[in-house]
C-alpha atoms as a PDB file:
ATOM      1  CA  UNK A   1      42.773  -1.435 -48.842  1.00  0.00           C
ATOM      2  CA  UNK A   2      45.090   1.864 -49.396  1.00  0.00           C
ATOM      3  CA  UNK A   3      48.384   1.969 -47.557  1.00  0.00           C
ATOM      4  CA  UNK A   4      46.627   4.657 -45.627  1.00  0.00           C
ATOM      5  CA  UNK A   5      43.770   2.872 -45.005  1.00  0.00           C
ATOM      6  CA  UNK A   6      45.750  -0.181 -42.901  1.00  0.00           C
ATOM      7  CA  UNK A   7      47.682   2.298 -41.061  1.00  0.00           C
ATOM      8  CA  UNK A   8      44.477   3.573 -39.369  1.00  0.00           C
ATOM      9  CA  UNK A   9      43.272   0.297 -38.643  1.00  0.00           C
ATOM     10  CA  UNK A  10      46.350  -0.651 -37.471  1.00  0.00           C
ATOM     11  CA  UNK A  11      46.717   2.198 -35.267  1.00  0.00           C
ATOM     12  CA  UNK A  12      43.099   1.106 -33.963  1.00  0.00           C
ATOM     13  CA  UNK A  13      43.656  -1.992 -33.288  1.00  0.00           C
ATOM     14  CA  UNK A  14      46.793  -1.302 -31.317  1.00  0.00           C
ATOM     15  CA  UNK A  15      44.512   1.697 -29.437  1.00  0.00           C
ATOM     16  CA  UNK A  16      41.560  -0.815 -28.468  1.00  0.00           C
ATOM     17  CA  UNK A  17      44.467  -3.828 -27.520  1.00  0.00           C
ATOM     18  CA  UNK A  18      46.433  -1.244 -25.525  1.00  0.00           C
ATOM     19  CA  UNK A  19      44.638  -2.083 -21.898  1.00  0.00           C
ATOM     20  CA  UNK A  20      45.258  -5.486 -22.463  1.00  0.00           C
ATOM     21  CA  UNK A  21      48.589  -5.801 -23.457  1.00  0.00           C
ATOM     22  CA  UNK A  22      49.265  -3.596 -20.890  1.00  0.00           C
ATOM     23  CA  UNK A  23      48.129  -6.082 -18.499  1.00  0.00           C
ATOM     24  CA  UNK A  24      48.675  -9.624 -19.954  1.00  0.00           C
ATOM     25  CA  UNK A  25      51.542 -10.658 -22.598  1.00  0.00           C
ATOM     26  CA  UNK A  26      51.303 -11.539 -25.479  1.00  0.00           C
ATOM     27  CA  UNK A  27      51.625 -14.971 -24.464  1.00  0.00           C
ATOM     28  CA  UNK A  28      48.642 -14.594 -22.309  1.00  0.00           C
ATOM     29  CA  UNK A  29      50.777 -14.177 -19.254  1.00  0.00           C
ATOM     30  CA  UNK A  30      49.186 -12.242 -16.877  1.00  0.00           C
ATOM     31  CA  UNK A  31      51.709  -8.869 -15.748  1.00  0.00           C
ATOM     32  CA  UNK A  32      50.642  -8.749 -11.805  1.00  0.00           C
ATOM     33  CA  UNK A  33      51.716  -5.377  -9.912  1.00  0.00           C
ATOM     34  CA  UNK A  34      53.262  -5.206  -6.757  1.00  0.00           C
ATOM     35  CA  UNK A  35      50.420  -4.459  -4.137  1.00  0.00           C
ATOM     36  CA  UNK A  36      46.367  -4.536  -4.104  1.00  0.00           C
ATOM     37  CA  UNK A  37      45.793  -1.210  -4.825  1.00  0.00           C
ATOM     38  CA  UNK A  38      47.762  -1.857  -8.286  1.00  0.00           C
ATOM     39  CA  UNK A  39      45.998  -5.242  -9.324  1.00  0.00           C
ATOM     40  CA  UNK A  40      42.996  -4.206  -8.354  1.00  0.00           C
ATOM     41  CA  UNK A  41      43.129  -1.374 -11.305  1.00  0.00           C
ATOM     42  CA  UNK A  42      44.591  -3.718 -13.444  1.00  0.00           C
ATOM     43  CA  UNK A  43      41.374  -6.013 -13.083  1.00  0.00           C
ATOM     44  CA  UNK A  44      39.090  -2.586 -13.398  1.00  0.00           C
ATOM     45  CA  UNK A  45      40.848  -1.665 -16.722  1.00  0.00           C
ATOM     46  CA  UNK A  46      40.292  -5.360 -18.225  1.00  0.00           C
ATOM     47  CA  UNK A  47      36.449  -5.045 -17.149  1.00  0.00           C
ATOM     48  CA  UNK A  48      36.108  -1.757 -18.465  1.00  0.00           C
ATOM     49  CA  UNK A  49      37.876  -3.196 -21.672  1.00  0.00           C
ATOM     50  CA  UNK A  50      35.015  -6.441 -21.526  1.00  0.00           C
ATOM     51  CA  UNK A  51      38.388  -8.710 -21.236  1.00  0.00           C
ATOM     52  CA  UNK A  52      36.497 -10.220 -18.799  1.00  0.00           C
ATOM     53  CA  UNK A  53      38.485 -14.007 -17.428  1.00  0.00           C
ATOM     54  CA  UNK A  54      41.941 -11.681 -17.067  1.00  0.00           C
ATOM     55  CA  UNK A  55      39.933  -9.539 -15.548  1.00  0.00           C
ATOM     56  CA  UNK A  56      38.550 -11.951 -12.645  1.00  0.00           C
ATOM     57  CA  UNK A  57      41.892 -13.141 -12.498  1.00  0.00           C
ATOM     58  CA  UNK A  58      43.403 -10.456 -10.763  1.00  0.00           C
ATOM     59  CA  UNK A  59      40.349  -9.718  -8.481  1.00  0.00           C
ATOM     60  CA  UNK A  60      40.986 -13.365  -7.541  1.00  0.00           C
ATOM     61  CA  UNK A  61      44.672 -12.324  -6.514  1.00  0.00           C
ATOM     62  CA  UNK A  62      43.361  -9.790  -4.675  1.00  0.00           C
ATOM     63  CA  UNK A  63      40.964 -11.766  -2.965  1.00  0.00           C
ATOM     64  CA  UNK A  64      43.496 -14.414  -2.066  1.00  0.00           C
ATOM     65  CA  UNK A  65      46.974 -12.697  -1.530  1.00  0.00           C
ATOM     66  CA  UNK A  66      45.511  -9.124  -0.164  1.00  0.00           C
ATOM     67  CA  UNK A  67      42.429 -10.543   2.065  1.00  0.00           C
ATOM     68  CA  UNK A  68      42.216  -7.374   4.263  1.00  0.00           C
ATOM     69  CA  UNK A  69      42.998  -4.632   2.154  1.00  0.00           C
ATOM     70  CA  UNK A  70      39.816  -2.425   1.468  1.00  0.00           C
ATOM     71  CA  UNK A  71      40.104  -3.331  -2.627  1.00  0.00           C
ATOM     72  CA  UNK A  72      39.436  -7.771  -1.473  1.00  0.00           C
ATOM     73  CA  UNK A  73      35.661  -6.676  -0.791  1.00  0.00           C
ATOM     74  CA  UNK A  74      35.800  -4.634  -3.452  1.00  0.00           C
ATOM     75  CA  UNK A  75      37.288  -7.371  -5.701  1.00  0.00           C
ATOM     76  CA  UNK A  76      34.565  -9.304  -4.781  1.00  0.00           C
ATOM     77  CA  UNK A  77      31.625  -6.780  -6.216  1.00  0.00           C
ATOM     78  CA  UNK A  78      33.969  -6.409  -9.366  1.00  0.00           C
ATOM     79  CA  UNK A  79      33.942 -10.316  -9.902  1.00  0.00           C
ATOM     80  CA  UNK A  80      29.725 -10.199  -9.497  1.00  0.00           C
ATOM     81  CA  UNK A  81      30.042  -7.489 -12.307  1.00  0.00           C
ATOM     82  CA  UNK A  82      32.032  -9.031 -14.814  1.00  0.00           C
ATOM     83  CA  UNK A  83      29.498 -11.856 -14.464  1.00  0.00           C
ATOM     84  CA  UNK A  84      26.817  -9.481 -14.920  1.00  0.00           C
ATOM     85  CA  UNK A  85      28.394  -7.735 -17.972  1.00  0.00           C
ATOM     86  CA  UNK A  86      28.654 -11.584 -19.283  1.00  0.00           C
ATOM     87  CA  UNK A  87      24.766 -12.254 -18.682  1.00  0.00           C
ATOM     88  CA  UNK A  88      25.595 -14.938 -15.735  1.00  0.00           C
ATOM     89  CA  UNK A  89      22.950 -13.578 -13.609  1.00  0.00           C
ATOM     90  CA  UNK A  90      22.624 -16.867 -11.462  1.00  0.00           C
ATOM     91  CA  UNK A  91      26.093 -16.246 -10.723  1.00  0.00           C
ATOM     92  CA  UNK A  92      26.064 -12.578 -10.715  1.00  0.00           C
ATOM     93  CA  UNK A  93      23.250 -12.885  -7.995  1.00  0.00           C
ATOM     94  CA  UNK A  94      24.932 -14.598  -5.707  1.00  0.00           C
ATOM     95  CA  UNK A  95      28.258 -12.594  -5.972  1.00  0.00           C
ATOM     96  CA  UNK A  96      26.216  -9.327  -4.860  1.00  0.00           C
ATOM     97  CA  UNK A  97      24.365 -11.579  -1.846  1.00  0.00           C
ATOM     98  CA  UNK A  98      26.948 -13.035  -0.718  1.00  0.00           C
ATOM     99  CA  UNK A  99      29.136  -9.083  -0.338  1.00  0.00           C
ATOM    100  CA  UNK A 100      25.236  -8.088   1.209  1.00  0.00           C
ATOM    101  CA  UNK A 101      26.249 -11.087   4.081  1.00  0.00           C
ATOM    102  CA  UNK A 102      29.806 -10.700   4.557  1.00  0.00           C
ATOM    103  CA  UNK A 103      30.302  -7.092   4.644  1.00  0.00           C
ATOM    104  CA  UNK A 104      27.050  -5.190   5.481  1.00  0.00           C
ATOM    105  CA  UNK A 105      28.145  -1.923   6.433  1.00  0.00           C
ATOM    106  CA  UNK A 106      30.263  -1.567   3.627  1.00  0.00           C
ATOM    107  CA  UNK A 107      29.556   1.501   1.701  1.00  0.00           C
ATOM    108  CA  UNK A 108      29.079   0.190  -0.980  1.00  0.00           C
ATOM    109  CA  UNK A 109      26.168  -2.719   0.010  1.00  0.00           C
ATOM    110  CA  UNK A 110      23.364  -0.641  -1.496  1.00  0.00           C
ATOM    111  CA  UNK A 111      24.994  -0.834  -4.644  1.00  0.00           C
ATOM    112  CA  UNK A 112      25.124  -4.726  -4.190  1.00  0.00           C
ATOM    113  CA  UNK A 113      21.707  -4.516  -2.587  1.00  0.00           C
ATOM    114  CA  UNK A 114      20.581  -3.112  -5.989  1.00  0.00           C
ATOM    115  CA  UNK A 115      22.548  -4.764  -8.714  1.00  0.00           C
ATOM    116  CA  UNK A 116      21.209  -8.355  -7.087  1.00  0.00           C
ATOM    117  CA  UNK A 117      17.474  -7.045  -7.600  1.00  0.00           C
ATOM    118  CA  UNK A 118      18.342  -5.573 -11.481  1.00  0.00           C
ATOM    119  CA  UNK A 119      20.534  -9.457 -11.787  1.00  0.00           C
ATOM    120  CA  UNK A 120      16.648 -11.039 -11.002  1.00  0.00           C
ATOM    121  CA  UNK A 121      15.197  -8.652 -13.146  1.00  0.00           C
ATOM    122  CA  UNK A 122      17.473  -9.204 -16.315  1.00  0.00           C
ATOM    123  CA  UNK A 123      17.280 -12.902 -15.547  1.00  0.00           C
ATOM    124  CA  UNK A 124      13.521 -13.052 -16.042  1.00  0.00           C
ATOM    125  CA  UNK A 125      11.726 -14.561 -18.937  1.00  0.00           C
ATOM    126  CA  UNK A 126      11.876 -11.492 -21.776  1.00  0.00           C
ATOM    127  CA  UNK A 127       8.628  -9.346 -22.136  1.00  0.00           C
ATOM    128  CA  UNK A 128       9.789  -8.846 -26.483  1.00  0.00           C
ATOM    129  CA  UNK A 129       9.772 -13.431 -26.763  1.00  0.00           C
ATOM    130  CA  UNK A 130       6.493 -13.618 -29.230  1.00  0.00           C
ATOM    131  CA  UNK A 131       6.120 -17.469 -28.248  1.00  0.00           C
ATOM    132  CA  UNK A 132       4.771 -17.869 -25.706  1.00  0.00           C
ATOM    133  CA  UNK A 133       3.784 -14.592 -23.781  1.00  0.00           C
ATOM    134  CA  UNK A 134       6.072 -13.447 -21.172  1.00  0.00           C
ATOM    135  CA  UNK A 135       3.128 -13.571 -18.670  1.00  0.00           C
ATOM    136  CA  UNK A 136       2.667 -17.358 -19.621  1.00  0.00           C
ATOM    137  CA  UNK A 137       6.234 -18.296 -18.559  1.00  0.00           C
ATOM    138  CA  UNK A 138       8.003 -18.987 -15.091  1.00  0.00           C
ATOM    139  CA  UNK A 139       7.286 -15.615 -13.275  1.00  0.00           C
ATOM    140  CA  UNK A 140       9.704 -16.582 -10.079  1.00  0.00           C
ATOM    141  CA  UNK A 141      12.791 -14.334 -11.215  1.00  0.00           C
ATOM    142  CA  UNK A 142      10.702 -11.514 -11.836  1.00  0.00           C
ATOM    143  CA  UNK A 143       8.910 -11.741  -8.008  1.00  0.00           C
ATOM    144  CA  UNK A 144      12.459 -12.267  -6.598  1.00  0.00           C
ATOM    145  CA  UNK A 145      13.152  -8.815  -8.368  1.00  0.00           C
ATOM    146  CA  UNK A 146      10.343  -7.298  -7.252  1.00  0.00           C
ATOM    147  CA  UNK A 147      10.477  -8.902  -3.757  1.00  0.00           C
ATOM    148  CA  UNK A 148      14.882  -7.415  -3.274  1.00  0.00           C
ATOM    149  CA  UNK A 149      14.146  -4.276  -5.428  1.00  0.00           C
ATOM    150  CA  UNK A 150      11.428  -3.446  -2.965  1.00  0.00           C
ATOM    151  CA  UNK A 151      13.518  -4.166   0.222  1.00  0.00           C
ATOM    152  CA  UNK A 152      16.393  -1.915  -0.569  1.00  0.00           C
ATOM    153  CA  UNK A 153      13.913   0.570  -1.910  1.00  0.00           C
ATOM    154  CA  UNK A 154      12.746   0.687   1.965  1.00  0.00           C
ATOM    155  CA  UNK A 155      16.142   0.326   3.192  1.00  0.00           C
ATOM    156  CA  UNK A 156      17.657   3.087   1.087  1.00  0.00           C
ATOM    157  CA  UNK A 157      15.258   5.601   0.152  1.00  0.00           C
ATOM    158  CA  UNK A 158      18.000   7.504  -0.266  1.00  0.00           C
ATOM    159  CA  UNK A 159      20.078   6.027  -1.982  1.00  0.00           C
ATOM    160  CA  UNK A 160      21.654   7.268  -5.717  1.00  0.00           C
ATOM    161  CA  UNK A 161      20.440   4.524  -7.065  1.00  0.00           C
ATOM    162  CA  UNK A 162      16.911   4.424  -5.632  1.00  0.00           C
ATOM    163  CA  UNK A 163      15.687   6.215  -8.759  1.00  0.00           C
ATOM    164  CA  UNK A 164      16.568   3.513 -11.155  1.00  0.00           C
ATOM    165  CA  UNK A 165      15.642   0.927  -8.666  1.00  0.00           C
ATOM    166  CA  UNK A 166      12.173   2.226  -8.382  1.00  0.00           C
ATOM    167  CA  UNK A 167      11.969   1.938 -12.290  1.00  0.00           C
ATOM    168  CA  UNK A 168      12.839  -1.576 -11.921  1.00  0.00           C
ATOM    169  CA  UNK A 169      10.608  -1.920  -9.409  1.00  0.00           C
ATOM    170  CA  UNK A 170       7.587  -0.554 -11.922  1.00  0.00           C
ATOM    171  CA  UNK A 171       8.381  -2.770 -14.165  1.00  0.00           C
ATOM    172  CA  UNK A 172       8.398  -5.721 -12.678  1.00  0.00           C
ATOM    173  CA  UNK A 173       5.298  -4.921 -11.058  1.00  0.00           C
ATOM    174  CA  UNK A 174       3.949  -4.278 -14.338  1.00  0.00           C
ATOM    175  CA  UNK A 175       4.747  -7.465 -15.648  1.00  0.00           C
ATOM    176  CA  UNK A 176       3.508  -9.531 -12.255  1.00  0.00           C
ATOM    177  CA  UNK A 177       0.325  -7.943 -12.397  1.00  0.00           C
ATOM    178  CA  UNK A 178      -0.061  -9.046 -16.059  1.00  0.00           C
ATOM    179  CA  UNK A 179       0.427 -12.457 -14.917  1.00  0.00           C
ATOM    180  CA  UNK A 180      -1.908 -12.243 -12.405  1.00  0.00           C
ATOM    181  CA  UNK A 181      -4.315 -10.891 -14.980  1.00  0.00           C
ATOM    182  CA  UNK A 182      -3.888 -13.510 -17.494  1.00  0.00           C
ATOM    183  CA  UNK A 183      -4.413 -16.337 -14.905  1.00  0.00           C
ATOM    184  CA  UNK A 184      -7.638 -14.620 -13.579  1.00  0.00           C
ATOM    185  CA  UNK A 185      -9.005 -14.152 -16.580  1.00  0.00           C
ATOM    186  CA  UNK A 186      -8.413 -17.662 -17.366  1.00  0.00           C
ATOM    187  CA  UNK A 187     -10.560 -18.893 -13.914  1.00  0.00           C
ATOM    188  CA  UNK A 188     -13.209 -16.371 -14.225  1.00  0.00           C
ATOM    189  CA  UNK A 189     -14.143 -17.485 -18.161  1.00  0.00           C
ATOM    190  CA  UNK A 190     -14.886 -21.084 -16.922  1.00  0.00           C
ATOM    191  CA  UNK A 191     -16.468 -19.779 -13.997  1.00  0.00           C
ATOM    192  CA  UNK A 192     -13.908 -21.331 -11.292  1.00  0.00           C
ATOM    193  CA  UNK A 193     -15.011 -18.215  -9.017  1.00  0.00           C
ATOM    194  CA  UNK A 194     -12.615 -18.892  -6.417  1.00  0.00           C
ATOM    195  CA  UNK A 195      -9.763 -18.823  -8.160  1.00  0.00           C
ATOM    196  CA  UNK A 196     -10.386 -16.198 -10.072  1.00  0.00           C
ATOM    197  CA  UNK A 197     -11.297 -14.183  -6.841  1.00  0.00           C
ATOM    198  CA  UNK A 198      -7.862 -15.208  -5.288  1.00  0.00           C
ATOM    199  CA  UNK A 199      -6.437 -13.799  -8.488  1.00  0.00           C
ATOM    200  CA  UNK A 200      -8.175 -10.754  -9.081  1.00  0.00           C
ATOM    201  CA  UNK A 201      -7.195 -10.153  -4.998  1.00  0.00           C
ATOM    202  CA  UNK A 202      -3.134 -10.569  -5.719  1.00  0.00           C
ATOM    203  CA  UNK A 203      -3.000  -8.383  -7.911  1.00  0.00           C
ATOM    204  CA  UNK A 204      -4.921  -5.374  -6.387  1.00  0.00           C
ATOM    205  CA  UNK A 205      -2.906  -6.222  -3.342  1.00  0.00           C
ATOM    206  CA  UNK A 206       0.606  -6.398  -4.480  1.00  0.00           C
ATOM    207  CA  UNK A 207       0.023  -4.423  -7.658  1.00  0.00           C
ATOM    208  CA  UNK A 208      -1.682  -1.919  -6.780  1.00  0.00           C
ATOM    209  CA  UNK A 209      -2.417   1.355  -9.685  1.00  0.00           C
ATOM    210  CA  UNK A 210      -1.582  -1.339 -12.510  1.00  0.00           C
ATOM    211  CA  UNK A 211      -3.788  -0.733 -15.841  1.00  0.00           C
ATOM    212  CA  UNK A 212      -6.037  -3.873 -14.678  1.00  0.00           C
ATOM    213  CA  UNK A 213      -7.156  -2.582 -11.156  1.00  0.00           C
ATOM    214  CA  UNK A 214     -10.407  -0.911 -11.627  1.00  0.00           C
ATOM    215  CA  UNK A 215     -11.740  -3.953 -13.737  1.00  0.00           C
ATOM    216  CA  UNK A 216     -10.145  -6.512 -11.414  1.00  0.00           C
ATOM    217  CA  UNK A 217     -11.697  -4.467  -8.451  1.00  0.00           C
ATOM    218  CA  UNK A 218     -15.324  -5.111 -10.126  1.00  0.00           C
ATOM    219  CA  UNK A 219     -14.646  -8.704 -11.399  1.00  0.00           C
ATOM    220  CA  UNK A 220     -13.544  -9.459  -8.050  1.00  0.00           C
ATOM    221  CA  UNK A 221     -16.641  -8.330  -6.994  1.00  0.00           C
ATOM    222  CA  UNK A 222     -18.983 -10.268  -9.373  1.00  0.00           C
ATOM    223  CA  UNK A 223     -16.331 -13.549  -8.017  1.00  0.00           C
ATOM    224  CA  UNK A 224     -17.737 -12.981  -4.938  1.00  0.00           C
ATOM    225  CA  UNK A 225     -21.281 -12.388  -5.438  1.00  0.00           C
ATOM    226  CA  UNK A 226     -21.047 -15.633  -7.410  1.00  0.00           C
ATOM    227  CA  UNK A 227     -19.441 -17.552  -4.217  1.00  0.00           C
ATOM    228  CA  UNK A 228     -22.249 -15.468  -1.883  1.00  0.00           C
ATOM    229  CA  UNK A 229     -19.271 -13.555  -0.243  1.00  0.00           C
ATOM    230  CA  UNK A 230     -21.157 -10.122   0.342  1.00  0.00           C
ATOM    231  CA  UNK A 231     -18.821  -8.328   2.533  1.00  0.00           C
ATOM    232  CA  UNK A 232     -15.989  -9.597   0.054  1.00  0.00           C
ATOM    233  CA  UNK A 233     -18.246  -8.283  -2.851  1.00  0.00           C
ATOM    234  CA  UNK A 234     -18.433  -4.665  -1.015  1.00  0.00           C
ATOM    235  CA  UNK A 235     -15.159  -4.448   0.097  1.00  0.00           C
ATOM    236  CA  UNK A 236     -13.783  -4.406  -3.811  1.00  0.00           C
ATOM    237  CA  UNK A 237     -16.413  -2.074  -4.949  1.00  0.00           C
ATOM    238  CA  UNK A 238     -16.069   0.709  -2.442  1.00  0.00           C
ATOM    239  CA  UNK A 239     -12.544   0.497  -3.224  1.00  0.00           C
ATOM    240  CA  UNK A 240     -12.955   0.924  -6.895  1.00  0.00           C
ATOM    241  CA  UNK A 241     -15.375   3.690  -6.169  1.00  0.00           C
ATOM    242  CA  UNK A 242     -13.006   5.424  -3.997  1.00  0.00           C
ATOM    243  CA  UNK A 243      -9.833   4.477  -5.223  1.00  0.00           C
ATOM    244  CA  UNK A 244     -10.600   5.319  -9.107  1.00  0.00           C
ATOM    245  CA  UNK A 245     -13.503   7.976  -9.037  1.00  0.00           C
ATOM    246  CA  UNK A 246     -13.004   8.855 -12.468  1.00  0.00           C
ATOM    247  CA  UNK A 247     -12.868   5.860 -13.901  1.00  0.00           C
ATOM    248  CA  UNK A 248     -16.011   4.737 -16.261  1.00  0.00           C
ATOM    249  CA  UNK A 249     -16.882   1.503 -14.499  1.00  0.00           C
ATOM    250  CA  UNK A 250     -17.502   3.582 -11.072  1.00  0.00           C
ATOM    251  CA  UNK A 251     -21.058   3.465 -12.263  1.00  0.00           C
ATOM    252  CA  UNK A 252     -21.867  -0.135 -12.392  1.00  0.00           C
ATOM    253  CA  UNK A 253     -20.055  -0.275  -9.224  1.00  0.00           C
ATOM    254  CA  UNK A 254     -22.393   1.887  -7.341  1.00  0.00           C
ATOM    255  CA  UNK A 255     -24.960  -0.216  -8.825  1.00  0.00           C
ATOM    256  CA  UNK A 256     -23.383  -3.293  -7.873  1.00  0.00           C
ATOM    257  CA  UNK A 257     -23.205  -1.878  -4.276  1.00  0.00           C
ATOM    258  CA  UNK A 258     -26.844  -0.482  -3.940  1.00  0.00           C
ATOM    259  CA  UNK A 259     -27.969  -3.835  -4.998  1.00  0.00           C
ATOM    260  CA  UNK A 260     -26.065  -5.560  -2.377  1.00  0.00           C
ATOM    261  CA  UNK A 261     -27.492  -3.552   0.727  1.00  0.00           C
END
């Protein structure tokens, strides 16, 4: 490497270590300031620098030596996102609950409100895992997502970060319904009509304009024709009719229908 060469990396290296040393020694001692307002930016500096365990440390100290300054809460949605920014979403989650319980008219619970439903969300099985299928694994992180995404979505409509909620939101949806999909599909090819009713039911229901309704609307139908659940049977189809007018299977529910009156 050229003499030139090391001096840039040098000075680089001295750039990107420059929050921290500003903050902790080089002997790892930590360099507190003299009031909450001044530790409290220390600890945002570290977690904007990922130095995340000094970083915790001084929300801690503000936590514990300044408990009713306005930075302690706010300490305590900074120590929920350095364990977010770490992937401890358990842990994460219950940081941003447990600032939704103690300080609900805070202005800032709708952020907490939020980054507990996205904490669910990032916590659930991966949709990219080839092995198996996301919609074959444990589905309960994705319906707590949907279930708190959906909450503050009715709680803050207005909100700044309603918008990227309600894309969370989708997709979660998106995924659930998938599940419910798969698992119907699974009854309804050995002919177990009532589960595959109960299925097909969920996810119009709780998922409703998903890619599966129409044909979950008619197999739902053909369920209950099979279990001799008429009004059941009629109740799906006129919604498929009226609900998806365009869609091609509208025909063979109007058929369906005629032949059940």
């Amino acid at each position: 490497m050229s003499r030139i060469a090391a001096l840039v990396s040098a000075a680089a290296l001295v750039a990107l270590s420059g929050c921290k040393t500003k903050h902790v020694s080089f002997t790892g001692q930590l360099k507190y300031g003299v009031d909450a307002k001044e530790n409290y930016e220390a600890g945002l500096d570290l977690l904007h620098d990922k130095t995340y365990p000094e970083a915790e440390k001084f929300f801690e100290l503000v936590k514990t030596k300044y408990p009713f300054s306005k930075y302690a809460p706010l300490s305590e949605l900074r120590i929920a996102d350095s364990k977010f920014a770490q992937d401890l979403y358990a842990e994460a989650i219950e940081g941003y609950k447990q600032f939704v319980q103690l300080h609900p008219t805070h202005e800032e619970v709708d952020y907490a409100e939020f980054r507990q439903g996205l904490a669910h969300f990032k916590d659930a099985p991966s949709q990219f895992a080839l092995f198996p299928p996301a919609f074959e694994k444990d589905q309960r992180q994705l319906q707590r997502a949907a279930e708190v995404l959906s909450k503050f979505l009715e709680k803050h409509p207005k909100s700044k970060y309603a918008p990227e909620a309600r894309k969370v939101w989708e997709q979660a949806s998106t995924r659930l319904s998938e599940h419910e999909w798969y698992v119907a599909e699974f009854y309804f090819k050995r002919r177990r009509w009532a589960g595959a009713a109960g299925r097909y039911e969920t996810l119009v229901d709780k998922y409703p304009g998903t890619k599966h309704e129409p044909q979950a609307l008619l197999k739902l139908a053909q369920a209950a024709i099979a279990l001799d659940e008429k009004h059941r049977a009629r109740t799906a189809l006129q919604k498929l009719i009226v609900k998806h007018p365009q869609d091609p299977l509208r025909a063979e529910a109007e058929k369906r229908l005629a032949e059940l009156r």
